[in-house]
N, C-alpha and C. Protein backbone atom coordinates (compact mmCIF):
# COMPACT_ATOMS: atom_id res chain seq x y z
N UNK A 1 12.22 -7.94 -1.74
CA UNK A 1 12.56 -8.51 -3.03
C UNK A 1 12.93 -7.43 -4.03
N UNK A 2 12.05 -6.17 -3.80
CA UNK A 2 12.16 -4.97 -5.21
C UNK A 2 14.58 -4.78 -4.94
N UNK A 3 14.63 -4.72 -3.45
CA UNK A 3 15.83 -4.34 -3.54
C UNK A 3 17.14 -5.41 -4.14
N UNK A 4 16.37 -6.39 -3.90
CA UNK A 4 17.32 -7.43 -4.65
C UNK A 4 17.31 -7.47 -6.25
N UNK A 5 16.00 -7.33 -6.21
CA UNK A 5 16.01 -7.03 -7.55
C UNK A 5 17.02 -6.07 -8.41
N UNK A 6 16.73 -4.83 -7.85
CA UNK A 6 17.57 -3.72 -8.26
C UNK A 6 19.51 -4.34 -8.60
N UNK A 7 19.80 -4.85 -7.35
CA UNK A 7 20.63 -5.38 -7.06
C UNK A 7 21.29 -6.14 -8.36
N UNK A 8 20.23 -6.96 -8.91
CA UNK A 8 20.65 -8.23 -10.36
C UNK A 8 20.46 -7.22 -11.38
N UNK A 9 19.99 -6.16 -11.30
CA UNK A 9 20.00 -5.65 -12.70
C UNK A 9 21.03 -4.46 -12.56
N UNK A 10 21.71 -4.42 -11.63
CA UNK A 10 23.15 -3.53 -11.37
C UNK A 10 24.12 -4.36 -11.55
N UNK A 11 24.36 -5.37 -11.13
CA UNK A 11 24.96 -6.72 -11.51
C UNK A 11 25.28 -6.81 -13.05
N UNK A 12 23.87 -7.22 -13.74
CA UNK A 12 23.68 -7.29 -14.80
C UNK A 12 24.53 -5.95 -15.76
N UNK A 13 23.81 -4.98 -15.51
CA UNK A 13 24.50 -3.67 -16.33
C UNK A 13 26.30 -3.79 -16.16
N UNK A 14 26.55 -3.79 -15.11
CA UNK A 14 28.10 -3.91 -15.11
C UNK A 14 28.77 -5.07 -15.98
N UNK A 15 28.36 -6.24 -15.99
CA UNK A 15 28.79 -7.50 -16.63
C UNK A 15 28.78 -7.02 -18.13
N UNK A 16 27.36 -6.31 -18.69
CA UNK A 16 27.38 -5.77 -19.75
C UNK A 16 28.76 -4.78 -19.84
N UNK A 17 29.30 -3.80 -19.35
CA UNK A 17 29.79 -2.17 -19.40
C UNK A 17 31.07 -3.27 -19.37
N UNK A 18 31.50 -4.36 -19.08
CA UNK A 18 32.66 -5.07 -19.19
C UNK A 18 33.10 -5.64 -20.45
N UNK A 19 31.51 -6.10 -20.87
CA UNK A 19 31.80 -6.95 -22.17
C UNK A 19 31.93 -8.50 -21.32
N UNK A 20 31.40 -8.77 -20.78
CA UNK A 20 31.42 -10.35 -20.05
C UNK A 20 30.71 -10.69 -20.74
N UNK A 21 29.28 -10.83 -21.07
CA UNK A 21 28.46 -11.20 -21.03
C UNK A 21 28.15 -11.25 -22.80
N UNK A 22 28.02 -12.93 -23.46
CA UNK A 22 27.95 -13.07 -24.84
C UNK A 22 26.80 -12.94 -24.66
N UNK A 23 26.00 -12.73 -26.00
CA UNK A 23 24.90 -12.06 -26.48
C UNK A 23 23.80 -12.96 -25.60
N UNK A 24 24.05 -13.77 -26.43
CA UNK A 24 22.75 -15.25 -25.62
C UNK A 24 22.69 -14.97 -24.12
N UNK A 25 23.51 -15.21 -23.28
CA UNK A 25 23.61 -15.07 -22.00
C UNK A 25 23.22 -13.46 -21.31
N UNK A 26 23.36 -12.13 -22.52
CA UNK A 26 22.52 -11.18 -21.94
C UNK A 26 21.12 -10.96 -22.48
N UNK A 27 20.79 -11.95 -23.38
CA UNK A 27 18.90 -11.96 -23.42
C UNK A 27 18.43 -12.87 -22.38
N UNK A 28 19.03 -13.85 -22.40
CA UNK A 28 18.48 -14.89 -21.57
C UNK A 28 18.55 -14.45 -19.55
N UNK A 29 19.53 -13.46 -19.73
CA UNK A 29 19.38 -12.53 -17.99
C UNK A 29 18.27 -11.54 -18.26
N UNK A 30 18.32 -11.02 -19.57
CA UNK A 30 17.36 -9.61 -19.63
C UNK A 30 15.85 -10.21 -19.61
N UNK A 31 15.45 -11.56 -19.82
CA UNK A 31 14.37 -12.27 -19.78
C UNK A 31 13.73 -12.90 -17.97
N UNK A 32 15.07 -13.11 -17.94
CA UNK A 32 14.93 -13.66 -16.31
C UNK A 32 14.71 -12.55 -15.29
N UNK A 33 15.23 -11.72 -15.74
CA UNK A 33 14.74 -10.14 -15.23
C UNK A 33 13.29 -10.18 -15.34
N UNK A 34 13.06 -10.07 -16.17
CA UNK A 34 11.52 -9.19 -17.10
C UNK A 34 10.80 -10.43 -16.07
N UNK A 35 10.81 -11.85 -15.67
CA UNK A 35 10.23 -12.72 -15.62
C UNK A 35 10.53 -12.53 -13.69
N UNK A 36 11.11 -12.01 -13.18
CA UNK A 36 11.13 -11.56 -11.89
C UNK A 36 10.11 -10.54 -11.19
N UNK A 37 10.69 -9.63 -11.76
CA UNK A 37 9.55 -8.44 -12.29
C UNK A 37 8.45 -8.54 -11.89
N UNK A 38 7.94 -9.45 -13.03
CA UNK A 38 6.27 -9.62 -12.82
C UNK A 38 5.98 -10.81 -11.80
N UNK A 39 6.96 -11.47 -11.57
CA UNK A 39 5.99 -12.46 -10.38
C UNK A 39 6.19 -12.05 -9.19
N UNK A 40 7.30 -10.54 -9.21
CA UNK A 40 7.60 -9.94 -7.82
C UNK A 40 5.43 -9.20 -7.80
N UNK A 41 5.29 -8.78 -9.10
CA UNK A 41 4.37 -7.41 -8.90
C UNK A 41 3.31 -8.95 -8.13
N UNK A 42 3.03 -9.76 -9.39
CA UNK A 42 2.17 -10.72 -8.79
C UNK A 42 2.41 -11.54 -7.59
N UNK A 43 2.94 -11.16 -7.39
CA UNK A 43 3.26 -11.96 -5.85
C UNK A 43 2.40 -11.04 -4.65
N UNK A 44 2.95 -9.61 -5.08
CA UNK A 44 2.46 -8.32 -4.26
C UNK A 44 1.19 -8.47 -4.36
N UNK A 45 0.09 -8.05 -5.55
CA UNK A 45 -1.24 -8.35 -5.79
C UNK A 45 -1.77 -9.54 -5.07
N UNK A 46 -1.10 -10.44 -5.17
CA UNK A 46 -2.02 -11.82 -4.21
C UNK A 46 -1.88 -11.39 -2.80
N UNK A 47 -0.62 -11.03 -2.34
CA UNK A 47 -1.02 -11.21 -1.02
C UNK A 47 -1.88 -9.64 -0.47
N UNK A 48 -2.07 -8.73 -1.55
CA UNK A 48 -3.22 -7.82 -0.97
C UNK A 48 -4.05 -8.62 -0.75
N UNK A 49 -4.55 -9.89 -2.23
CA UNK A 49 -5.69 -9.76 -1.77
C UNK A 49 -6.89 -10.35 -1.01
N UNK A 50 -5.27 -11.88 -0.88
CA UNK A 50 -5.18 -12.20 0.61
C UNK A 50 -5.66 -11.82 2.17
N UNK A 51 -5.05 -10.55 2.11
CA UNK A 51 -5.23 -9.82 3.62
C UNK A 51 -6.62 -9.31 3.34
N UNK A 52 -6.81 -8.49 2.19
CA UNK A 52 -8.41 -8.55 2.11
C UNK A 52 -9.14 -9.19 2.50
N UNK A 53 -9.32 -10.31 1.96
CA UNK A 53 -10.21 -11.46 2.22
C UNK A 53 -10.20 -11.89 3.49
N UNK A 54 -8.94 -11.60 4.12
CA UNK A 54 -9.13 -12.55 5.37
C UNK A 54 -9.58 -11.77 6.58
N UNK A 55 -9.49 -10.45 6.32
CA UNK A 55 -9.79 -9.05 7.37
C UNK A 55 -11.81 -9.04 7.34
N UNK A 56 -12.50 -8.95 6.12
CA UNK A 56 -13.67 -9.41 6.07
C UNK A 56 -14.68 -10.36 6.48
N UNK A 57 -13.96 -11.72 6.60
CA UNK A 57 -14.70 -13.13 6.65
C UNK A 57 -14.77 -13.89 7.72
N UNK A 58 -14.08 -12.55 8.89
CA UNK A 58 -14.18 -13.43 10.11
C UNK A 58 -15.32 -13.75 11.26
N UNK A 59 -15.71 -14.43 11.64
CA UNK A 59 -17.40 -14.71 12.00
C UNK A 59 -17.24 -14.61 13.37
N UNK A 60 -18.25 -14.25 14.11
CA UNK A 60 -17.91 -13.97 15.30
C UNK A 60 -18.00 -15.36 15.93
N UNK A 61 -17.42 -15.35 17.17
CA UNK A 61 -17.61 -17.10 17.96
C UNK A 61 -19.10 -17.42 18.29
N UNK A 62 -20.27 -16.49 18.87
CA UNK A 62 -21.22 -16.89 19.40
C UNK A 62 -22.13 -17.34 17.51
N UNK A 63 -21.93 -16.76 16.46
CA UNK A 63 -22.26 -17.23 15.10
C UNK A 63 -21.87 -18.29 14.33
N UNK A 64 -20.53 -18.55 14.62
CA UNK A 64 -19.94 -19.87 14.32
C UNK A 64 -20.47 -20.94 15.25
N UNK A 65 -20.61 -21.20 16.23
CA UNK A 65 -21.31 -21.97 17.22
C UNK A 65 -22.83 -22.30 17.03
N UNK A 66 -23.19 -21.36 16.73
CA UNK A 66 -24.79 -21.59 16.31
C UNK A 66 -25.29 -21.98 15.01
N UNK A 67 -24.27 -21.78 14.00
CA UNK A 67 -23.69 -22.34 12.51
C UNK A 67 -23.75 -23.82 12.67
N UNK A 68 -23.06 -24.58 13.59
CA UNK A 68 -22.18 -25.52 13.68
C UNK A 68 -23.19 -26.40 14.45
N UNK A 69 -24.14 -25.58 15.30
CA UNK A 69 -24.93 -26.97 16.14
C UNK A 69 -25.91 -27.25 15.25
């Protein structure tokens, strides 16, 4: 995702360096950016801590069985 990312905000800069892009339409990308960003970072953070959790909590079979009767 970080490379796609990169990708829309190279995109973005050029559209700017053209003059395409009316004002409204380059806050409202420079927002959708900023708003990528962070659910890329938070996206990353969950699934650490995901794999964390799930590398810890695993019970062995003869403990789960004796849990369970």
């Amino acid at each position: 995702m970080t490379e796609k990312l990169e990708q829309y905000k190279e995109r973005v800069n050029v559209l700017k360096e053209k003059g395409e892009l009316t004002p409204d339409a380059e806050i409202l990308l420079e927002e959708m950016l900023a708003e990528l960003t962070e659910l890329n970072r938070s996206n990353k953070a969950l699934r650490r801590v995901i794999l964390k959790s799930g590398q810890g909590s695993a019970m062995s079979t003869r403990l789960r069985d004796a849990l369970y009767e």
